[in-house]
N, C-alpha and C. Protein backbone atom coordinates (compact mmCIF):
# COMPACT_ATOMS: atom_id res chain seq x y z
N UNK A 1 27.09 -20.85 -63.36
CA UNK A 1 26.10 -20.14 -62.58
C UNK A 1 26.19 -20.60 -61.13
N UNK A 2 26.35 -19.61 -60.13
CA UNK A 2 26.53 -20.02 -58.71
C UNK A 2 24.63 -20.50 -58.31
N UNK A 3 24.96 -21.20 -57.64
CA UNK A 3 23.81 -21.72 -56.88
C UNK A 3 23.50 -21.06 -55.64
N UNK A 4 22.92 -20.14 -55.44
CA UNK A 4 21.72 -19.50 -54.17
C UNK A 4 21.77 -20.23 -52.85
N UNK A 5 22.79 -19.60 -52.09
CA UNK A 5 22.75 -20.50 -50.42
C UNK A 5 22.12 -19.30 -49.53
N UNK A 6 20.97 -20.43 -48.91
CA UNK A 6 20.26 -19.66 -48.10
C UNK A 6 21.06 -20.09 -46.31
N UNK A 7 21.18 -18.89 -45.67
CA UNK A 7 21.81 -19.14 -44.14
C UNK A 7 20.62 -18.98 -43.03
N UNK A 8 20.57 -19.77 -42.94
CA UNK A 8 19.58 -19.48 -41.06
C UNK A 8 19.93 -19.14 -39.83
N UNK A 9 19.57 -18.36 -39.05
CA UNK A 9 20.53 -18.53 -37.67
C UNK A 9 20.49 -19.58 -37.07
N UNK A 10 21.13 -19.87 -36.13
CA UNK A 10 20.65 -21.42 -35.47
C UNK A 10 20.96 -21.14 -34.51
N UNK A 11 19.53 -21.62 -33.39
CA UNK A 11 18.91 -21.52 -32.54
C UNK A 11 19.45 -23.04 -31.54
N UNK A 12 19.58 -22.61 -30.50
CA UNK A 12 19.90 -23.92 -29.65
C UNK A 12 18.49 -23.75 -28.81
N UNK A 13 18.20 -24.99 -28.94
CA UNK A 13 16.63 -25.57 -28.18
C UNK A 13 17.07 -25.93 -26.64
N UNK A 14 16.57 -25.04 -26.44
CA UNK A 14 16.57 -25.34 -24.55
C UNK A 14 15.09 -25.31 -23.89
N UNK A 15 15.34 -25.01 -22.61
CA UNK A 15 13.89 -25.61 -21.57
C UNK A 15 13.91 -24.00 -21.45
N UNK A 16 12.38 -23.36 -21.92
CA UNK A 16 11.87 -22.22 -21.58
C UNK A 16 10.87 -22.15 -19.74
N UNK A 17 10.86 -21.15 -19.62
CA UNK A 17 10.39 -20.49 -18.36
C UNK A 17 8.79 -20.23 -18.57
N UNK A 18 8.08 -21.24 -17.91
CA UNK A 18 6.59 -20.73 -18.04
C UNK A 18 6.47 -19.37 -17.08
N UNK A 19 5.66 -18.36 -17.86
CA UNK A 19 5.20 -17.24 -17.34
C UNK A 19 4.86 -17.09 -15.17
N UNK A 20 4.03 -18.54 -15.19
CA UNK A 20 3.91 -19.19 -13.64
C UNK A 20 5.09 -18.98 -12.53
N UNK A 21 6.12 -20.22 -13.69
CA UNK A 21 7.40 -20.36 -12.97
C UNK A 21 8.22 -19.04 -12.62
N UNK A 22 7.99 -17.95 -13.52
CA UNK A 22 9.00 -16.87 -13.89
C UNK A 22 8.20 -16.16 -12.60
N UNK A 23 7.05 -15.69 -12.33
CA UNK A 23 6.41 -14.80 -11.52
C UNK A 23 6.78 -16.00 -10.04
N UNK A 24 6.47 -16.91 -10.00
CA UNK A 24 7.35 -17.68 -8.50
C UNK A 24 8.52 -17.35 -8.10
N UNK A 25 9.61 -17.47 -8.99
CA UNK A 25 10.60 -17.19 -9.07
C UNK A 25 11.24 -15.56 -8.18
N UNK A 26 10.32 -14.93 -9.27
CA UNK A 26 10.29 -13.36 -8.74
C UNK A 26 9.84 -13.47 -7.21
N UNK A 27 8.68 -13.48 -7.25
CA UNK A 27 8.12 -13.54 -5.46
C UNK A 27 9.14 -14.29 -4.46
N UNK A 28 10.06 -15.16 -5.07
CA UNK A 28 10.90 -15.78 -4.26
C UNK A 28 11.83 -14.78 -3.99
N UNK A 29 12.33 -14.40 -5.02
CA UNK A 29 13.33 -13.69 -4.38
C UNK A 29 13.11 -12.40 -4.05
N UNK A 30 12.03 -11.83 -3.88
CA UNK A 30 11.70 -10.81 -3.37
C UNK A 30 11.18 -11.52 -1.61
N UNK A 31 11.71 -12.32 -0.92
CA UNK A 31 11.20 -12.97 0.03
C UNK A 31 9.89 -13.09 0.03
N UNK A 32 8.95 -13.40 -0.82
CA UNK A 32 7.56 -13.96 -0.42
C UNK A 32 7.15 -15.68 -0.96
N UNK A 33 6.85 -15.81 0.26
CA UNK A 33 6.16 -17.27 -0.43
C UNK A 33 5.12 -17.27 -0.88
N UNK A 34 5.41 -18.08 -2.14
CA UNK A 34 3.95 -18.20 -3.42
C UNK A 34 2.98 -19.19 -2.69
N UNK A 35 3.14 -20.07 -1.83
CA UNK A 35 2.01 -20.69 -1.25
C UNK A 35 1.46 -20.22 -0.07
N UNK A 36 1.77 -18.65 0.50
CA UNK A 36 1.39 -17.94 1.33
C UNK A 36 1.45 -16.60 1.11
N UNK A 37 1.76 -15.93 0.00
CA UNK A 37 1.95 -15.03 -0.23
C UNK A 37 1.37 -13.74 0.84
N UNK A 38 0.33 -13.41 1.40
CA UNK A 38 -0.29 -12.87 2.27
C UNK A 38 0.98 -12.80 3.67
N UNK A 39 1.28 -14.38 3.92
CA UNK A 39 1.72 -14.25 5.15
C UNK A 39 0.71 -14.84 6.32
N UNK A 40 -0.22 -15.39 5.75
CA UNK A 40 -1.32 -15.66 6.77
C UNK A 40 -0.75 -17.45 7.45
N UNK A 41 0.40 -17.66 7.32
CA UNK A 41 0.50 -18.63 8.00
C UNK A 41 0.88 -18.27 9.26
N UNK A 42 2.14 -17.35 9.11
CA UNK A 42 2.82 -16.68 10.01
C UNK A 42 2.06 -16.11 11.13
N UNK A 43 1.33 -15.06 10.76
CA UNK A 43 0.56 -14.67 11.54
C UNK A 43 -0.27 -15.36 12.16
N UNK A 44 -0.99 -16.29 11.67
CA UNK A 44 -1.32 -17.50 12.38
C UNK A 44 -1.02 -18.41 13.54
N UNK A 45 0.38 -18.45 13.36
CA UNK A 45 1.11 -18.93 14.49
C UNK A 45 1.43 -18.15 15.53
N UNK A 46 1.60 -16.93 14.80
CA UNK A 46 1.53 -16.12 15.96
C UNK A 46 0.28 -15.67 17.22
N UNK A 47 -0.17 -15.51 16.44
CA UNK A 47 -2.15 -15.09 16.86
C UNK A 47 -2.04 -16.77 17.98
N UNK A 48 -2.15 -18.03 17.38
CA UNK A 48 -2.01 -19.24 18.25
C UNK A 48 -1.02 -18.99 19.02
N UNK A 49 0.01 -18.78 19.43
CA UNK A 49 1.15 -18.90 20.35
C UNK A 49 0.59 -17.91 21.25
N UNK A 50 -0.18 -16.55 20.72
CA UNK A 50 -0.71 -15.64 21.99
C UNK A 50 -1.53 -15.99 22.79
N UNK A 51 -2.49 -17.05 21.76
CA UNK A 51 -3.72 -17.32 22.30
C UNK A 51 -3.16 -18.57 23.81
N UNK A 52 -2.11 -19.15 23.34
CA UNK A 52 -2.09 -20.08 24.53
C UNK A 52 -1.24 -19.36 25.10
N UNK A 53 -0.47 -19.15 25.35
CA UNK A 53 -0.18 -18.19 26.82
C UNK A 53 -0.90 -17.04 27.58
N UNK A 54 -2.04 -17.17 26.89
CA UNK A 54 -3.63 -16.52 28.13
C UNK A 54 -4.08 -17.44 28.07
N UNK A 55 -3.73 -18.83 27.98
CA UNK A 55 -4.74 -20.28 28.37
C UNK A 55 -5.63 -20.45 27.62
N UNK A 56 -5.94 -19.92 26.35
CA UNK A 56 -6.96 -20.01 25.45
C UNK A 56 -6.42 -21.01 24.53
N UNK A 57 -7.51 -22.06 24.06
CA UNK A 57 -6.87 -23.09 23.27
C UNK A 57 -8.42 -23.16 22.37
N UNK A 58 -7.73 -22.44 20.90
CA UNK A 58 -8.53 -22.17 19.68
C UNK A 58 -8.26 -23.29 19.19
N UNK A 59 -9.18 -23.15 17.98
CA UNK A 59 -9.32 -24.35 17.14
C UNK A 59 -8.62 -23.48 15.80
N UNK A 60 -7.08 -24.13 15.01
CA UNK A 60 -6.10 -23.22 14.61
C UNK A 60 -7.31 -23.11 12.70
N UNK A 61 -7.78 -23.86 12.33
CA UNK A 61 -8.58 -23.36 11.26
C UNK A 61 -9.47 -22.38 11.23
N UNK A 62 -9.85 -22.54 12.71
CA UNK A 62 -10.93 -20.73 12.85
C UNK A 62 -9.56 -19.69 13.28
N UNK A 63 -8.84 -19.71 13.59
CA UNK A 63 -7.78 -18.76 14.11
C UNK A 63 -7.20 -18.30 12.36
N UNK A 64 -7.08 -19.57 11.80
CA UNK A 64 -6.18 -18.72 10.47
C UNK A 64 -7.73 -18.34 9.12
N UNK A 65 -9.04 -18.80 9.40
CA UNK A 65 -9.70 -18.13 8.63
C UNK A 65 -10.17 -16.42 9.43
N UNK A 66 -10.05 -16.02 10.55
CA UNK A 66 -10.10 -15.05 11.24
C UNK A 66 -8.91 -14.35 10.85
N UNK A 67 -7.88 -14.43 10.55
CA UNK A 67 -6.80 -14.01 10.20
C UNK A 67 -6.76 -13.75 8.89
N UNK A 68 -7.17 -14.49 8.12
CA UNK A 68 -7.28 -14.26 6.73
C UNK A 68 -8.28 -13.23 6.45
N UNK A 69 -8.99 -13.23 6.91
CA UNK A 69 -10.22 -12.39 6.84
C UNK A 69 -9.60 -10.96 7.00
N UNK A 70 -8.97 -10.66 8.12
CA UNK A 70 -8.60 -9.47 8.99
C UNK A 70 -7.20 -9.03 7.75
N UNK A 71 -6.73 -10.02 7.05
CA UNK A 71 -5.45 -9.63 6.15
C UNK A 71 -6.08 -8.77 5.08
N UNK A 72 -7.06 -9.51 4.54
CA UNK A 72 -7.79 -8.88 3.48
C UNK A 72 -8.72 -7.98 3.34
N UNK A 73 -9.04 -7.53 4.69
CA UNK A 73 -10.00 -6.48 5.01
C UNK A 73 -9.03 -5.05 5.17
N UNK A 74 -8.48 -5.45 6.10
CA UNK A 74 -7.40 -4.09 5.90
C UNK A 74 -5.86 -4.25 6.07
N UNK A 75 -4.97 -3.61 4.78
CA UNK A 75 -3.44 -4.40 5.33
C UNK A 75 -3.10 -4.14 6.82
N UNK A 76 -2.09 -4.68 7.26
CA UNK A 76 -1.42 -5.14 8.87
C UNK A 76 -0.06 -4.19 8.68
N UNK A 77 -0.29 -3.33 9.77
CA UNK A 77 1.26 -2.79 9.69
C UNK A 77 2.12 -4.56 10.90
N UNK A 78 3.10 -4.65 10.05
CA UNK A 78 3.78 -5.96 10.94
C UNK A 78 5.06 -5.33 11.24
N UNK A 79 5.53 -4.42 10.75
CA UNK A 79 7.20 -3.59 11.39
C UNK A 79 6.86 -2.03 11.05
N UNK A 80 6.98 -1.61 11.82
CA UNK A 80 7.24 0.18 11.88
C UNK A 80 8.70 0.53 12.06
N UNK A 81 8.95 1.01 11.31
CA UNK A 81 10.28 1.87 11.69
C UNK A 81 10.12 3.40 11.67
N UNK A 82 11.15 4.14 12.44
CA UNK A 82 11.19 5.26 12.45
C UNK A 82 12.00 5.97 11.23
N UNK A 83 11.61 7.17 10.25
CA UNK A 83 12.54 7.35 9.65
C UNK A 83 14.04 7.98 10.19
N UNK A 84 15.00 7.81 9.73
CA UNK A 84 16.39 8.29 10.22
C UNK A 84 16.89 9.43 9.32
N UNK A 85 16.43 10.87 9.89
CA UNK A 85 16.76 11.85 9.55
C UNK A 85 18.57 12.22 9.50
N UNK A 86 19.07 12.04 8.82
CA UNK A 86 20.48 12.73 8.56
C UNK A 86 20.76 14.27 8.52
């Protein structure tokens, strides 16, 4: 009488991708940074770099909560292009 062999697939155990890591990942390479995603740093610096070349010298935590505010109230066009009719 043959004896009954059971086969399993076999699985190699590796390091999985938390859901977190996988959506970082994505935003990365879609150029956005996950610890700014908005962009409100950028703009920040910018908004400060304007402010001192009219001699105005803000205080940069009210400049980037003013900014943040203004991101989330209504989006920012930041590049316009023209379309290119062919």
């Amino acid at each position: 009488m043959d004896t009954p062999i059971i086969t399993l697939p076999q699985e190699i155990p590796g390091v999985g991708v938390s859901a977190s890591d996988a959506a970082r990942l994505s935003m990365k390479s879609a150029g956005i940074n996950p610890e700014d995603p908005q962009g409100v740093g950028g703009l920040t610096a910018q908004v400060m770099q304007s402010l001192k070349s009219q001699g105005i010298d803000a205080d940069p935590m009210m400049v980037k909560a003013m900014v943040q505010q203004a991101v989330k109230s209504s989006p920012l066009i930041q590049k316009a292009t023209d379309p290119v009719i062919l």
